[in-house]
C-alpha atoms as a PDB file:
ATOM      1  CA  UNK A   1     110.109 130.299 109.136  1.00  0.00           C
ATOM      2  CA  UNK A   2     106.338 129.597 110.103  1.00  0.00           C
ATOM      3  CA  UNK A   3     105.806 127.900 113.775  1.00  0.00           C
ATOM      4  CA  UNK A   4     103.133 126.024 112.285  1.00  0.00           C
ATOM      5  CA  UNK A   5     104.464 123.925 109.239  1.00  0.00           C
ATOM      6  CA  UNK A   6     101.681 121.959 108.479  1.00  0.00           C
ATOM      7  CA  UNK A   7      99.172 124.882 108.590  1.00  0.00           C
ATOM      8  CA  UNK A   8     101.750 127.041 106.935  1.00  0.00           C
ATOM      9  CA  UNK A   9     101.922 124.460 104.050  1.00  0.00           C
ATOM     10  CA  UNK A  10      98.063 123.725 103.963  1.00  0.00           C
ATOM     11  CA  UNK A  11      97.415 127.570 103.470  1.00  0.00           C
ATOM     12  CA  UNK A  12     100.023 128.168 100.957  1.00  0.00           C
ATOM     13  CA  UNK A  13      98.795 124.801  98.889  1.00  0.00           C
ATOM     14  CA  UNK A  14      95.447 125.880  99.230  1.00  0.00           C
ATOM     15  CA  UNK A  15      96.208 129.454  97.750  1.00  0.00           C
ATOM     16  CA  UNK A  16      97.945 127.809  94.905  1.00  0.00           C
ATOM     17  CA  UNK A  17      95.731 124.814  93.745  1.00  0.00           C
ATOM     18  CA  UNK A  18      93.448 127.671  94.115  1.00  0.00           C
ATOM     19  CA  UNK A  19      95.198 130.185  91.705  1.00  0.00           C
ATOM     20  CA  UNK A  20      95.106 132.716  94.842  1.00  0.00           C
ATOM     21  CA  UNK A  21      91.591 132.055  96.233  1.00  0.00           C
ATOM     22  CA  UNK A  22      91.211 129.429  98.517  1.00  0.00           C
ATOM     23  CA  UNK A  23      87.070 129.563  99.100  1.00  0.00           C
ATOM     24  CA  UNK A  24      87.453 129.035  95.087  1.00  0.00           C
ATOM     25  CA  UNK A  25      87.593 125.588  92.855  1.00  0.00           C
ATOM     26  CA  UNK A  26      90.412 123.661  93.036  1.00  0.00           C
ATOM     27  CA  UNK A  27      91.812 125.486  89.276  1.00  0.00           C
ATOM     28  CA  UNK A  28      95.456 123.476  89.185  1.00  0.00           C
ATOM     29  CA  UNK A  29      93.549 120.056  89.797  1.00  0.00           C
ATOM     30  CA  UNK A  30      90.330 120.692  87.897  1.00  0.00           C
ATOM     31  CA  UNK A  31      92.200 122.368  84.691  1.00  0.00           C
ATOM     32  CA  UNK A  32      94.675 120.401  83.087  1.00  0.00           C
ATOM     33  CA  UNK A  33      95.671 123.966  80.690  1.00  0.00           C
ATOM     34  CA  UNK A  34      95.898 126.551  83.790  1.00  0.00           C
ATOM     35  CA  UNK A  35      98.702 128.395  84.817  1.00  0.00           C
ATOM     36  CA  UNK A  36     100.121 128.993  87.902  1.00  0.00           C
ATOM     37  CA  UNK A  37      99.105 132.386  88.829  1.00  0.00           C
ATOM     38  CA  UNK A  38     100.284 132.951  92.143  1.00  0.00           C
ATOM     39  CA  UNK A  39     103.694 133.880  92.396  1.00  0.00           C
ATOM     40  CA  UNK A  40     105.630 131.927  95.005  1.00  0.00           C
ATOM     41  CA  UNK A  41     109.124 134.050  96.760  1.00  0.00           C
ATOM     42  CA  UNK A  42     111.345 132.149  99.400  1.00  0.00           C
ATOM     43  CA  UNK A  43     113.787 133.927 101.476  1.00  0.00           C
ATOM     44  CA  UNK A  44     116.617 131.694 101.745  1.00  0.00           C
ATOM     45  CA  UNK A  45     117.545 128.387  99.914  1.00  0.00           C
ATOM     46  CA  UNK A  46     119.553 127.012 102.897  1.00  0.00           C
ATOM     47  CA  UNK A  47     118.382 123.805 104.569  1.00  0.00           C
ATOM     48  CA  UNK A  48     119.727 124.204 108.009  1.00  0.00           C
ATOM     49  CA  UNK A  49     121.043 126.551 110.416  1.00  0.00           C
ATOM     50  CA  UNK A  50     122.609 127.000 113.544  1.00  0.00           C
ATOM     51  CA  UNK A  51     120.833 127.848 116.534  1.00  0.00           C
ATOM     52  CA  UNK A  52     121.319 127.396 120.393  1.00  0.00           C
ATOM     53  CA  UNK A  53     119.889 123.898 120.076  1.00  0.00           C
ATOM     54  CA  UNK A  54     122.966 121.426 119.183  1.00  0.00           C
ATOM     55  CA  UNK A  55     122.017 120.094 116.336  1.00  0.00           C
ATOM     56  CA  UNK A  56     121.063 122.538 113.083  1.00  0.00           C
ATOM     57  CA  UNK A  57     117.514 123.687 112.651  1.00  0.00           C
ATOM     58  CA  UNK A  58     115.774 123.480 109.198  1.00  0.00           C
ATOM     59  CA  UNK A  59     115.107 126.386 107.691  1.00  0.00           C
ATOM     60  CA  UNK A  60     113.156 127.952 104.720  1.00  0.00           C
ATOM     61  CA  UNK A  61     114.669 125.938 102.065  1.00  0.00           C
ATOM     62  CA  UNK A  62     113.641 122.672 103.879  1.00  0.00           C
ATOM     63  CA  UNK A  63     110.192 124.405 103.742  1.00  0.00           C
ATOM     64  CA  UNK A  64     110.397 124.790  99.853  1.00  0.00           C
ATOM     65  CA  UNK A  65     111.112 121.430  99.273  1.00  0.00           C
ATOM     66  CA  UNK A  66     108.448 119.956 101.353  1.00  0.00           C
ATOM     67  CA  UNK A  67     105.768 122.856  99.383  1.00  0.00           C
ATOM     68  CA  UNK A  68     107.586 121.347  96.365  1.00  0.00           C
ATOM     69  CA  UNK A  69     106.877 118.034  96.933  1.00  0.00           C
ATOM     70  CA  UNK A  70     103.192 118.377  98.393  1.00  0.00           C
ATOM     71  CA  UNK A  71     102.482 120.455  95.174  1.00  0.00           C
ATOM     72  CA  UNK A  72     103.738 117.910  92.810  1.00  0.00           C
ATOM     73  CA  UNK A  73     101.877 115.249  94.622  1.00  0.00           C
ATOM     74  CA  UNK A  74      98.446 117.473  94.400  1.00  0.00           C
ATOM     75  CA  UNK A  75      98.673 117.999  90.913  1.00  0.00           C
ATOM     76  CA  UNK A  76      99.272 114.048  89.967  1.00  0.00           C
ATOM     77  CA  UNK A  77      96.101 112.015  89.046  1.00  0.00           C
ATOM     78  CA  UNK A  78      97.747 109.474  91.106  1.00  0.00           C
ATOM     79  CA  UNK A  79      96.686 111.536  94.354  1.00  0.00           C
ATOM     80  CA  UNK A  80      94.491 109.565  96.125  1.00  0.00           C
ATOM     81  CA  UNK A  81      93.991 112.971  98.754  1.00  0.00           C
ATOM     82  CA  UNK A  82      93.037 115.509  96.170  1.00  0.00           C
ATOM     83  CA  UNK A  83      91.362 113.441  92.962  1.00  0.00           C
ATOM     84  CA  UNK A  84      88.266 112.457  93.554  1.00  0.00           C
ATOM     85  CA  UNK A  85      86.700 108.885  92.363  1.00  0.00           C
ATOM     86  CA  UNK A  86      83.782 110.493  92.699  1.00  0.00           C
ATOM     87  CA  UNK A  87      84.198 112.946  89.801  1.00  0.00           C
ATOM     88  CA  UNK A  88      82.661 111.690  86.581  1.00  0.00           C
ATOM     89  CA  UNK A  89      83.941 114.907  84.652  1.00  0.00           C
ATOM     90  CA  UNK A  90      87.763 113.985  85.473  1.00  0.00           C
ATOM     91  CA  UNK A  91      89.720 113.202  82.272  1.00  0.00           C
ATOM     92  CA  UNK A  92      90.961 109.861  82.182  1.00  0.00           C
ATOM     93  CA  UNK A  93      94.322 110.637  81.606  1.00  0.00           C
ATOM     94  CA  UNK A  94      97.462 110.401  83.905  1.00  0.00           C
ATOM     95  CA  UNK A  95      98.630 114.225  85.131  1.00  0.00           C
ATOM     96  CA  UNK A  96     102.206 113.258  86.457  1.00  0.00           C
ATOM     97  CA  UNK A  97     101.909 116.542  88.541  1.00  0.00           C
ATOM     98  CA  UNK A  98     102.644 120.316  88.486  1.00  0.00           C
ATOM     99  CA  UNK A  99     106.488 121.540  88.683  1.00  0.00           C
ATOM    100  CA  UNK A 100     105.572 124.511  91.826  1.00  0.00           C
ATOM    101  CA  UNK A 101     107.675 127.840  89.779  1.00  0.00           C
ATOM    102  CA  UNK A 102     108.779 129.775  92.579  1.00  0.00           C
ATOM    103  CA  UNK A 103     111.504 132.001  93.290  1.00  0.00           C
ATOM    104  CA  UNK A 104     114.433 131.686  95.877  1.00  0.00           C
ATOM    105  CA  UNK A 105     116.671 134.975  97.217  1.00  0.00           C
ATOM    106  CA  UNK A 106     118.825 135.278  99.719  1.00  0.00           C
ATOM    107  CA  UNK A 107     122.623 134.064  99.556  1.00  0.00           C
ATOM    108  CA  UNK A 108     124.243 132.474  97.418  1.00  0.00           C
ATOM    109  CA  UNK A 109     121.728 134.010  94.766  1.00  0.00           C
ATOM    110  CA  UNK A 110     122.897 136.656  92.517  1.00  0.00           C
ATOM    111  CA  UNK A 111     120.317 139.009  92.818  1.00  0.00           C
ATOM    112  CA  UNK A 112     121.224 139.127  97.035  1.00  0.00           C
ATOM    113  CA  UNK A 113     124.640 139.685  95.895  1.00  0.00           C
ATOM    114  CA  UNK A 114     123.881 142.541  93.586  1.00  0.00           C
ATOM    115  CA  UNK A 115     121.451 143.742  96.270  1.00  0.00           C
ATOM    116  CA  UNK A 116     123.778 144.279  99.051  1.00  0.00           C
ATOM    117  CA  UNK A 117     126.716 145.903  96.343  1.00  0.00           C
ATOM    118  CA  UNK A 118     124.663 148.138  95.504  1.00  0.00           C
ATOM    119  CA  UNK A 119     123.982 149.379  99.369  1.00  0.00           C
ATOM    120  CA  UNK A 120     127.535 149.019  99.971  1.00  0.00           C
ATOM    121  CA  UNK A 121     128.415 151.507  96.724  1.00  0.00           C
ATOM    122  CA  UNK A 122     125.556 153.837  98.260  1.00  0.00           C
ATOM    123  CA  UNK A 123     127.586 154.428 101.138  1.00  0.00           C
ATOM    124  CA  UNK A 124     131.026 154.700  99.149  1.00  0.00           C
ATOM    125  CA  UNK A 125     132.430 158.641  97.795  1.00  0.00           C
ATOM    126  CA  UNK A 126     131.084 159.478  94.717  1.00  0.00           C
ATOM    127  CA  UNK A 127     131.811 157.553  91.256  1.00  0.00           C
ATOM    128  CA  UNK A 128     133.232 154.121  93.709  1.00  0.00           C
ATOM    129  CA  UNK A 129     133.141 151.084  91.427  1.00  0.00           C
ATOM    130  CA  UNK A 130     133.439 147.762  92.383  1.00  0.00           C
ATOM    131  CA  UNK A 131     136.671 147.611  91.312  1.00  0.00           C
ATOM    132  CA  UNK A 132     137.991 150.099  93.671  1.00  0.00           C
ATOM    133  CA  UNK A 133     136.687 147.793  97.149  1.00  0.00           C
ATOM    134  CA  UNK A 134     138.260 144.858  98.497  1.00  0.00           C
ATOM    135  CA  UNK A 135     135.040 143.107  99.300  1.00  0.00           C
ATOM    136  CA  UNK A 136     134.450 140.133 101.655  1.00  0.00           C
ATOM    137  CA  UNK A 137     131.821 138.349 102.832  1.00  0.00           C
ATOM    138  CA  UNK A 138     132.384 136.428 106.466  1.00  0.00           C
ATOM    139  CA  UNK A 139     129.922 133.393 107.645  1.00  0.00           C
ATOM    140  CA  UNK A 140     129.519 130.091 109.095  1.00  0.00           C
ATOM    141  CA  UNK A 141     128.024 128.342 105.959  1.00  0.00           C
ATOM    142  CA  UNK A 142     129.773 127.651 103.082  1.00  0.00           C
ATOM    143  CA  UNK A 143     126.888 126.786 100.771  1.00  0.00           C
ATOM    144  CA  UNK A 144     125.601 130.093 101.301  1.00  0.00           C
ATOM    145  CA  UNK A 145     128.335 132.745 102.581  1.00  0.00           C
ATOM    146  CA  UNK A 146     131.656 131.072 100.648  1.00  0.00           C
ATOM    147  CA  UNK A 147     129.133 130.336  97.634  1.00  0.00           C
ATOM    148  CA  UNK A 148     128.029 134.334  97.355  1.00  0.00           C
ATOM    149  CA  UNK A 149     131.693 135.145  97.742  1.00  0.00           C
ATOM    150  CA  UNK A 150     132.054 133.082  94.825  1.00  0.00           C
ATOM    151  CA  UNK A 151     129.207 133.904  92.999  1.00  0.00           C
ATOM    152  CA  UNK A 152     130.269 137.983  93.319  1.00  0.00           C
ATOM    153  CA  UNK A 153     133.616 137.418  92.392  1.00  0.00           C
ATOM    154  CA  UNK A 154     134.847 139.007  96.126  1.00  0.00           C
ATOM    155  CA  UNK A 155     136.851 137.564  99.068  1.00  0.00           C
ATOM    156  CA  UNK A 156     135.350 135.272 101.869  1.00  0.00           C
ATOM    157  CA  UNK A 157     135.994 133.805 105.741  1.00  0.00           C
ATOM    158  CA  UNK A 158     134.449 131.109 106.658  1.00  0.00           C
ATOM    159  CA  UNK A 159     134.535 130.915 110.322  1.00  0.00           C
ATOM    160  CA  UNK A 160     134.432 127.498 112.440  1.00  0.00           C
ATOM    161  CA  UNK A 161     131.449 129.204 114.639  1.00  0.00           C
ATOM    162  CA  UNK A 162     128.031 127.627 113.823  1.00  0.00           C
ATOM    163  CA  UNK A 163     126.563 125.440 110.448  1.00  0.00           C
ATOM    164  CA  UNK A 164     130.481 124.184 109.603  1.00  0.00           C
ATOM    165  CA  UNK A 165     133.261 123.545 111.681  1.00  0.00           C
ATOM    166  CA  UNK A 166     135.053 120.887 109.412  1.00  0.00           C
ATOM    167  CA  UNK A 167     138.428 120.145 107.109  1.00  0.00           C
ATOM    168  CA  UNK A 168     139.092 122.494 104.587  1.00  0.00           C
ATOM    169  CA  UNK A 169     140.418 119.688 102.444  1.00  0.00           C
ATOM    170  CA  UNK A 170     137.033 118.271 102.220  1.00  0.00           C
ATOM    171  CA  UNK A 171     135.024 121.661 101.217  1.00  0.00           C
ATOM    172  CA  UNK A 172     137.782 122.105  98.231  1.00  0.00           C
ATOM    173  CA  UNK A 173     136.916 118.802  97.374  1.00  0.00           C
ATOM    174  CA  UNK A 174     133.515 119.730  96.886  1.00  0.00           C
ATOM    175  CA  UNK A 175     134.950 123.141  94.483  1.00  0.00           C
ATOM    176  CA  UNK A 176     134.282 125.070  98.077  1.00  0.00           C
ATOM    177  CA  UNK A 177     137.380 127.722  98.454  1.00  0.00           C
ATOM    178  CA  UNK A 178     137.095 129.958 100.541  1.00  0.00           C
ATOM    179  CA  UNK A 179     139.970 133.154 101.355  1.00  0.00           C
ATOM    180  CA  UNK A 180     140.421 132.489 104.633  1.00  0.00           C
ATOM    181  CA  UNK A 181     139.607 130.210 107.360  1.00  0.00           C
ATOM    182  CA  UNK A 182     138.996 131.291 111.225  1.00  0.00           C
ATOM    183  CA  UNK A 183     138.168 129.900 114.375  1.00  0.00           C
ATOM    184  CA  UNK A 184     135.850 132.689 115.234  1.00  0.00           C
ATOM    185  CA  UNK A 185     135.018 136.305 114.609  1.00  0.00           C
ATOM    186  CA  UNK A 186     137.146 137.474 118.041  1.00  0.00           C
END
């Protein structure tokens, strides 16, 4: 998570109205038919988590939806920051703005999932399947550590110890089951 968000998020717009170099023209705004060139990888969709403060911290998916946002409001012809009135070569028409394509890992996604099985199998005899493990995943989040239980098909605790310390009855109402629920990991 940068320390800086705005600079953090000025840099990475710049590099992607930009396609990737930022002493460059402006290629997303100036270009109504270019592409997104520069690819765009977050490291975990969650919002929050929980740190020593007492309240939870945001985290890199609050990050991708402000990028999101700022991106979309770039690319619009209704951006009063990045269009300017002083450009006589700027189309006429109305750009509603630029979906950013970017890619999010980390859990719940399956491609963490399949990531850590396969280190797990690595470390297993010789012709181990799946199959043959009782495999469980332990956290404090249910969005992400109940969720890749879910998504993987294995076992999960959810433990009362950080992000969540609420009713099961109101997770399940939300389709949130998880195997078992502790108090801690003591």
């Amino acid at each position: 998570d940068p320390e800086d968000l705005g600079e953090s998020l000025q840099l990475c717009l710049d590099a992607l109205l930009t396609n990737g170099n930022p002493s460059g023209p402006r290629t997303l705004i100036d270009d109504e038919d270019a592409k997104q060139e520069v690819e765009v990888w977050f490291t975990n969709p969650d919002l929050v988590y929980s740190g020593l403060a007492r309240h939870p911290r945001v985290t890199q998916g609050s990050y991708r939806l402000c990028l999101e946002a700022l991106y979309h409001s770039a690319t619009s012809s209704t951006s009063t920051s990045y269009y300017s009135s002083n450009n006589s070569d700027q189309k006429q028409t109305i750009n509603k703005g630029r979906t950013l394509h970017a890619t999010t890992v980390g859990k719940p996604t399956p491609l963490t999932g399949k990531t850590a099985l396969t280190k797990l199998l690595a470390q297993c005899p010789p012709n181990t399947t799946e199959q043959d493990l009782e495999i469980w995943t332990a956290g404090d989040n249910p969005y992400s550590d109940v969720a890749l239980a879910h998504t993987m098909g294995w076992n999960s605790a959810l433990v009362r110890t950080g992000i969540w310390n609420g009713d099961v009855l109101d997770l399940e109402k939300r389709g949130v089951r998880p195997t078992r629920v502790e108090d801690s990991f003591a």
